[in-house]
Protein backbone atom coordinates (compact mmCIF):
# COMPACT_ATOMS: atom_id res chain seq x y z
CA UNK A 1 -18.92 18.16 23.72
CA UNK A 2 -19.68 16.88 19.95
CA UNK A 3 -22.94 15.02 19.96
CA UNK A 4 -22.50 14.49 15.94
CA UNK A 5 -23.13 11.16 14.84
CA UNK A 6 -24.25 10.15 17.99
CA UNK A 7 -21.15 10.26 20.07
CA UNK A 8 -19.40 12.50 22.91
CA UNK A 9 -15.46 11.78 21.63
CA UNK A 10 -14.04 14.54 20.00
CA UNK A 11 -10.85 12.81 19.80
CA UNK A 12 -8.56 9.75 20.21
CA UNK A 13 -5.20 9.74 21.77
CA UNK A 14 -2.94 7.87 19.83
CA UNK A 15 0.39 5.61 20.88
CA UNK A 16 3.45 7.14 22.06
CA UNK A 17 6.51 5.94 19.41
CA UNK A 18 9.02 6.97 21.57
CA UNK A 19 9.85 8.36 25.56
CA UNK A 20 13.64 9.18 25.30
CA UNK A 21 15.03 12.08 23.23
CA UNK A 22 17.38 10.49 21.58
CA UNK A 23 14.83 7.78 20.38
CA UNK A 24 12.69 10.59 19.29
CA UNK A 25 15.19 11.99 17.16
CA UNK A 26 16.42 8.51 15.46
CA UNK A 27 12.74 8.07 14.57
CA UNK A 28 12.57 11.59 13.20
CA UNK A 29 15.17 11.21 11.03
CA UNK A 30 14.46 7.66 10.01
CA UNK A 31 11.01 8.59 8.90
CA UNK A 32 11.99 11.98 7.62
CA UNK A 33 13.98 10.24 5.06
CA UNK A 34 12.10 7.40 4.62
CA UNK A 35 9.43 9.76 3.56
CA UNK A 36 11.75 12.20 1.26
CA UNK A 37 12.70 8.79 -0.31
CA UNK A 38 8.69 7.22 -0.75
CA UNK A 39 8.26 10.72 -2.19
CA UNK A 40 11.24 11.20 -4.50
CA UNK A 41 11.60 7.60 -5.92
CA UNK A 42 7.77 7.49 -6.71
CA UNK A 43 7.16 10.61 -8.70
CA UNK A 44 10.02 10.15 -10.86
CA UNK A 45 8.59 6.39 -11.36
CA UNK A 46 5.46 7.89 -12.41
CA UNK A 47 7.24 10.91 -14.06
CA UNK A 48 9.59 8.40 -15.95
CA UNK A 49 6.28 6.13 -17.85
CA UNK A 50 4.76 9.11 -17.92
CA UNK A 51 7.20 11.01 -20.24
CA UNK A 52 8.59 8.03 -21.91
CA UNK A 53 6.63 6.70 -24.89
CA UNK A 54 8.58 3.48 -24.86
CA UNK A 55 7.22 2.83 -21.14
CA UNK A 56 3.45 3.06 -22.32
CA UNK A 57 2.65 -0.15 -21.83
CA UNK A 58 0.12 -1.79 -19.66
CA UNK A 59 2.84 -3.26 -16.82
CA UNK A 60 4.67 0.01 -16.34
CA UNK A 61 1.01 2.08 -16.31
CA UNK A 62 0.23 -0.44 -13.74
CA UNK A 63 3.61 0.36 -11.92
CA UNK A 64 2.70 3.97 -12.14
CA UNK A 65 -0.83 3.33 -11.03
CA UNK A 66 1.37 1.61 -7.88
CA UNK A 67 4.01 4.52 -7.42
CA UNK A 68 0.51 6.63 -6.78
CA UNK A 69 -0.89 4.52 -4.43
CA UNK A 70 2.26 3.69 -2.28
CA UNK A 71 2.72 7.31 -2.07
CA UNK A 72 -1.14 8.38 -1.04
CA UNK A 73 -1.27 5.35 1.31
CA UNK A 74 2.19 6.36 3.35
CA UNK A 75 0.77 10.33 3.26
CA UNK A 76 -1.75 8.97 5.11
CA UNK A 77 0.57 8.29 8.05
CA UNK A 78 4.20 9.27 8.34
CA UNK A 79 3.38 13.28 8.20
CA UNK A 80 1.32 12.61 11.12
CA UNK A 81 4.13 10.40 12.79
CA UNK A 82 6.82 12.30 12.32
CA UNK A 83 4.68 15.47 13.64
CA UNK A 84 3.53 13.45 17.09
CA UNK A 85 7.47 12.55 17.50
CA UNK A 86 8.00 15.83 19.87
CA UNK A 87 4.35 16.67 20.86
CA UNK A 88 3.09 16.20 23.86
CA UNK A 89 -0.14 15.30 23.29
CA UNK A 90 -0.65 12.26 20.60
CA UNK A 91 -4.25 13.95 19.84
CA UNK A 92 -6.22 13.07 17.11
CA UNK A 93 -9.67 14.94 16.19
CA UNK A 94 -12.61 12.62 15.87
CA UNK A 95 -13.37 13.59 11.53
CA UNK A 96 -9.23 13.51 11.42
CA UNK A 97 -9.46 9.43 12.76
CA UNK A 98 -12.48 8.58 10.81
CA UNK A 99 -10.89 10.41 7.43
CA UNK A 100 -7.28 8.59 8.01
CA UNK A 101 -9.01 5.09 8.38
CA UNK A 102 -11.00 5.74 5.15
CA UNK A 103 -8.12 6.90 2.99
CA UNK A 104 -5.88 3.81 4.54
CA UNK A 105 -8.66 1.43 3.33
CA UNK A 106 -8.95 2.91 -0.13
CA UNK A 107 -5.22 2.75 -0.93
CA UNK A 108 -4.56 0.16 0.33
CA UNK A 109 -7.87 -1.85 -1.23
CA UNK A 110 -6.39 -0.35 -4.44
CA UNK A 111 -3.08 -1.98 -3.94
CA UNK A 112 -4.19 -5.03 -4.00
CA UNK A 113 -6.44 -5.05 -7.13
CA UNK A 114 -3.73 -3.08 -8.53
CA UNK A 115 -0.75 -6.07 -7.89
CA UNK A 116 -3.70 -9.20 -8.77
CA UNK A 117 -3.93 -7.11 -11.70
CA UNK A 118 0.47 -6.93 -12.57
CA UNK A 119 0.08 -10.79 -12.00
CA UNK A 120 -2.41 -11.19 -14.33
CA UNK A 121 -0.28 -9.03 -17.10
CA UNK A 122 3.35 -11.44 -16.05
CA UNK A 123 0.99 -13.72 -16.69
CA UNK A 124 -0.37 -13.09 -19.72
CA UNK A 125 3.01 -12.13 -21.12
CA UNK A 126 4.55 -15.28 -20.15
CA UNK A 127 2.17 -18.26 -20.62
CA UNK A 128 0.22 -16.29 -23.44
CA UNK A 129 2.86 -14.15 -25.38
CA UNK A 130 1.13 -14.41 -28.50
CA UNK A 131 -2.17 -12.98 -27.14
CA UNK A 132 -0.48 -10.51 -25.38
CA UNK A 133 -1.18 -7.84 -26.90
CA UNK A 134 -4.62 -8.33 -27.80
CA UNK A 135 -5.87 -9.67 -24.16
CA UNK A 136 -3.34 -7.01 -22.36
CA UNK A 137 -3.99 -3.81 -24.40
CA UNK A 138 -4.23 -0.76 -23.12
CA UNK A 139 -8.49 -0.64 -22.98
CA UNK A 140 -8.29 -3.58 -20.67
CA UNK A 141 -5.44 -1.85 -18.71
CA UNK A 142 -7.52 1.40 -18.28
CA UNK A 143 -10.60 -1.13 -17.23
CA UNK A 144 -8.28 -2.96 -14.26
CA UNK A 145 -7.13 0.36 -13.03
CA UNK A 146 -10.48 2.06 -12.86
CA UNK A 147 -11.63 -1.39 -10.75
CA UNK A 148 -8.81 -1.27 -9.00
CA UNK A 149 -9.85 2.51 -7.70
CA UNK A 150 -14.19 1.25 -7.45
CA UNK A 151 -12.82 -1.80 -5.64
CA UNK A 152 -10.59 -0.28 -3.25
CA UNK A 153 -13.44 2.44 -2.50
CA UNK A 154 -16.22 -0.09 -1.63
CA UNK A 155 -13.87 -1.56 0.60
CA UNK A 156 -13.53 1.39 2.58
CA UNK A 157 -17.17 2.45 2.14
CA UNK A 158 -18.07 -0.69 3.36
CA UNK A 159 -16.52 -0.77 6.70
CA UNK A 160 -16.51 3.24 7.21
CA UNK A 161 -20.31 3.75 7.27
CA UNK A 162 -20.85 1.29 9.98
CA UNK A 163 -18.04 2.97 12.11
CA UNK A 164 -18.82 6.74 11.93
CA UNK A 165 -22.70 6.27 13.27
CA UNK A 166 -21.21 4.31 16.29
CA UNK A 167 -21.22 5.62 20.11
CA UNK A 168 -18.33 6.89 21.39
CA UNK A 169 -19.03 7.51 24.92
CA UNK A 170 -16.08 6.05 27.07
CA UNK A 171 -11.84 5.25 26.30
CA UNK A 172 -10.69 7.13 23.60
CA UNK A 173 -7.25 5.80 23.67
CA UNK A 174 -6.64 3.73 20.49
CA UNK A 175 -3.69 2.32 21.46
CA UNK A 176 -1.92 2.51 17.59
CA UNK A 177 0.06 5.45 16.48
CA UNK A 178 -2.76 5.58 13.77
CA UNK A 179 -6.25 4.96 13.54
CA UNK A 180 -7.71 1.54 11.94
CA UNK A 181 -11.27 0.16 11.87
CA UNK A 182 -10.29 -2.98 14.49
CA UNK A 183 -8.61 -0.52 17.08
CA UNK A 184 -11.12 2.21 17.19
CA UNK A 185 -14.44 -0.34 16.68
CA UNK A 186 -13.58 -1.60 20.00
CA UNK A 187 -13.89 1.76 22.00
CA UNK A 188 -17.10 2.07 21.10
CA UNK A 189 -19.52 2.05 23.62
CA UNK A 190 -22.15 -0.81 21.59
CA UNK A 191 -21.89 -4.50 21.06
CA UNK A 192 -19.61 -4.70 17.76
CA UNK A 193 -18.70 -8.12 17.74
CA UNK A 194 -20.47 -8.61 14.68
CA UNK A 195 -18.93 -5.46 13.29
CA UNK A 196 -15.52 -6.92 14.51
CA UNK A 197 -15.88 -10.07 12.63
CA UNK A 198 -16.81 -8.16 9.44
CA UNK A 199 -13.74 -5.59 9.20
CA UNK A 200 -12.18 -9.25 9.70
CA UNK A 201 -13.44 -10.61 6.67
CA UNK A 202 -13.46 -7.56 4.65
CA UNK A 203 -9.61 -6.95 5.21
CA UNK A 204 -7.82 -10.10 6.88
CA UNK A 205 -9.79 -12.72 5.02
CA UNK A 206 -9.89 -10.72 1.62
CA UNK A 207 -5.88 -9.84 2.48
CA UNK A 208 -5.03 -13.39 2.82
CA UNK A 209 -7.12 -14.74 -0.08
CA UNK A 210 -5.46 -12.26 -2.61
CA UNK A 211 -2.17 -13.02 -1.42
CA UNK A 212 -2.33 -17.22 -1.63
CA UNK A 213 -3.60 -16.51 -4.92
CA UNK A 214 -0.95 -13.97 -6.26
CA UNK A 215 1.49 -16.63 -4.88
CA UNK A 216 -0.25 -19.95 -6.94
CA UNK A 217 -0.52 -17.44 -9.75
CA UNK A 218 3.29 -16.82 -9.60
CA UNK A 219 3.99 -20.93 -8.78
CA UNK A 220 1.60 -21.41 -11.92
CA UNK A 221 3.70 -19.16 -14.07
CA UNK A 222 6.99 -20.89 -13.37
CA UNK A 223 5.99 -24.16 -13.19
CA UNK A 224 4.48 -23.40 -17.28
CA UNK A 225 7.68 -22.01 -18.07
CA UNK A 226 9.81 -24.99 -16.71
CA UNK A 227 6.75 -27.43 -18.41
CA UNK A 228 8.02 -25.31 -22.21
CA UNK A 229 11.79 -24.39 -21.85
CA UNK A 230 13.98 -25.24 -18.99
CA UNK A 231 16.70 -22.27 -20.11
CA UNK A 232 13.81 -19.81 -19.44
CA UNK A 233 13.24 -20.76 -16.22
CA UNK A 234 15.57 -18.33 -14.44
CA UNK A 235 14.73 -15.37 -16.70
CA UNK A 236 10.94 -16.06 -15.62
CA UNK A 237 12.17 -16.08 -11.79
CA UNK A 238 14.53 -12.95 -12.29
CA UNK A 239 11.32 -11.06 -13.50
CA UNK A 240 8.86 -12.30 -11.39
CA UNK A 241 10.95 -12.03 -8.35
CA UNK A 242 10.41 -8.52 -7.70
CA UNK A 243 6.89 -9.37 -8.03
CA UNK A 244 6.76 -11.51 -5.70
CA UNK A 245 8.93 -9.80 -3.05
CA UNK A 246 6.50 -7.13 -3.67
CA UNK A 247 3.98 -9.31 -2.81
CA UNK A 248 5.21 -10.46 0.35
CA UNK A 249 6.11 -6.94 1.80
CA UNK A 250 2.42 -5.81 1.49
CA UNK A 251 0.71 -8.97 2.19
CA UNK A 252 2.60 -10.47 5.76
CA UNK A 253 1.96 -6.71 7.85
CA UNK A 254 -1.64 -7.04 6.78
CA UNK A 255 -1.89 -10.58 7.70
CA UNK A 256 -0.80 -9.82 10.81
CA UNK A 257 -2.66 -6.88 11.59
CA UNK A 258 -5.70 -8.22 10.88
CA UNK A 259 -5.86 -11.56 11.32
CA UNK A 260 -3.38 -12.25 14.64
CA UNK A 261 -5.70 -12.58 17.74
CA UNK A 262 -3.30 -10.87 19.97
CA UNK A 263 -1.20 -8.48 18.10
CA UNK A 264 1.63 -7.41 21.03
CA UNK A 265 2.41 -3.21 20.68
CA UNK A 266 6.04 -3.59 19.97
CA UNK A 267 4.56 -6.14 16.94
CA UNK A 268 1.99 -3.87 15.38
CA UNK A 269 3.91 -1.08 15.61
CA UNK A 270 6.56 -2.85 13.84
CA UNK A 271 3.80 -4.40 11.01
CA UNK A 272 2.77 -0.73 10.87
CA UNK A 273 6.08 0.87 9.78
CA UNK A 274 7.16 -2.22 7.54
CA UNK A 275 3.69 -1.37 5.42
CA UNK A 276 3.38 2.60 5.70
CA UNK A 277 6.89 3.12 5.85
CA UNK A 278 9.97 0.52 4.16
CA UNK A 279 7.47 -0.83 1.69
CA UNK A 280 6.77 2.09 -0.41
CA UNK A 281 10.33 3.09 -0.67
CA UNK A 282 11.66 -0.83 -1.34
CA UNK A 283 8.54 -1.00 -4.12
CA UNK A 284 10.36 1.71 -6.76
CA UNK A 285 13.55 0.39 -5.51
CA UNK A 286 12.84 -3.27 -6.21
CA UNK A 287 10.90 -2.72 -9.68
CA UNK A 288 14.00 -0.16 -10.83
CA UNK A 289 17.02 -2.08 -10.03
CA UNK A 290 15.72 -5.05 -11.19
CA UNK A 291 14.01 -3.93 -14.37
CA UNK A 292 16.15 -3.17 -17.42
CA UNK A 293 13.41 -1.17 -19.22
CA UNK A 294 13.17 1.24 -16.06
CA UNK A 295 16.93 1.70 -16.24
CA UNK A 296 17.06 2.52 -19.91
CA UNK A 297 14.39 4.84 -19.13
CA UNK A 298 15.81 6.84 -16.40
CA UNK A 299 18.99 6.82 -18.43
CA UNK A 300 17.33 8.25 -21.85
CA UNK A 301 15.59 11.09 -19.64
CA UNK A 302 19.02 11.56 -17.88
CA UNK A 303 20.99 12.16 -21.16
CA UNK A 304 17.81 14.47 -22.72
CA UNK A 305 17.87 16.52 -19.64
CA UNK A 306 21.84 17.48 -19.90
CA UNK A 307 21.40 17.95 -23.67
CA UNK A 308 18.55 20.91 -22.66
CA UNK A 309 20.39 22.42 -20.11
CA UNK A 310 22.97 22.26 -22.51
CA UNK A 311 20.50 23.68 -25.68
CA UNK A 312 19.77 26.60 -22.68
């Protein structure tokens, strides 16, 4: 067996989704085109501020900045899901584990410096208009997404380095249909309560922190709009809305996965799909339906590509 890094797993066996064929194939499908869909609506989010000069501004880079991230951080796990649907062995190779956990911890450490970051723009652009542009320009916008990206990896880096060196001698069943830091610190064969309590604070508490304060932040926002103009008050909501709801679908499966003492199965599993799964595809749905700017967008590259085809 592998002695690297001090251990004699090779590999972790990972939770079984479903028993009966016919749940197997509902699954399949469900996160077949769950995927198609994370895939599809992102790239032509980022393809749309990408190829539209009247999108180059620092909320819709941000949004594109998002789009990437949503779409790295499901990669991470729904190929490997919908793979392990008909296999017969959930096996996962011991570098396989400790690369997924890193990657999930990255993206999603971006994420979240990546939507304080959209807050601070609505609010800029809201209780600040006039300074907008000079606070919010794109120099600062390049600065939050590049500490968005150093953030997010320190995160990771932080927590991974202390897992790979540790023993694995014993279980090897993780008992997730993915690997995480909190699942697979416990089969190792050392004392890691200490280790336990700091993947705690390093996601749960830092998770819950960041989302009470995007929520004041969004509270502070509408409460200055209400303080200057009563009529504006629903236009601030309607925008800030999908920011919010964005908010809330990233935030509450983190919460719970890291933070509940006794997370049932059936109730991480179910965290675990909301946040790999339904929350990358809502997050280009959300921002596009409610955005007028996106729609414009989408309908100005619509109309250019029938007048090439037509040109051709």
């Amino acid at each position: 067996m592998d002695q690297g890094n001090g251990s004699v797993v090779i590999e972790f066996v990972l939770l079984e989704l479903a028993q009966s064929l016919g749940m197997q194939f509902f699954l399949f499908l469900f996160f077949s085109l769950f995927y198609v869909g994370i895939i599809l609506a992102n790239i032509f989010i980022m393809f749309t501020v990408i190829f539209d000069y009247h999108l180059h501004s620092p909320m819709y880079i941000l949004l594109a900045n998002l789009s990437l991230v949503d779409l790295g951080l499901s990669s991470t796990t729904v190929p490997r899901m919908i793979s392990d649907l008909f296999s017969d062995c959930k096996i996962i190779s011991f570098h396989s584990c400790m690369i997924q956990m890193f990657f999930i911890h990255v993206m999603g450490g971006v994420e979240m410096v990546l939507l304080a970051a959209m807050a601070y723009d609505r609010y800029t652009a809201v209780c600040k208009p006039l300074h907008y542009l000079t606070v919010m320009n794109l120099k600062m916008c390049m600065l939050l997404i590049a500490a968005a990206w150093i953030i997010g990896m320190i995160h990771a880096v932080s927590q991974f380095l202390f897992v790979i060196n540790l023993p694995f001698c014993g279980p090897n069943n993780v008992g997730s249909f993915y690997c995480d830091f909190p699942r697979v610190i416990k089969l190792a064969c050392a004392d890691t309560y200490r280790l336990e309590f700091v993947v705690i604070a390093n996601s749960g508490f830092i998770s819950m922190g960041t989302f009470f304060f995007l929520i004041a932040s969004y509270i502070f926002i509408l409460v200055t709009v209400r303080q200057h103009s009563s009529k504006d008050l629903s236009k601030a909501f309607f925008t800030l809305s999908a920011h919010i709801t964005v908010v809330v679908l990233f935030f509450t499966p983190c919460l719970f996965l890291y933070l509940w003492p006794f997370p049932t199965k059936s109730l991480d599993t179910f965290f675990a799909i909301v946040d790999f799964v339904v929350t990358p595809v809502l997050n280009p749905a959300i921002y596009t339906l409610r955005n007028r700017d996106m729609q414009v967008a989408m309908r100005r590259l619509s109309r250019q590509g029938v007048s090439s085809r037509e040109m051709a």
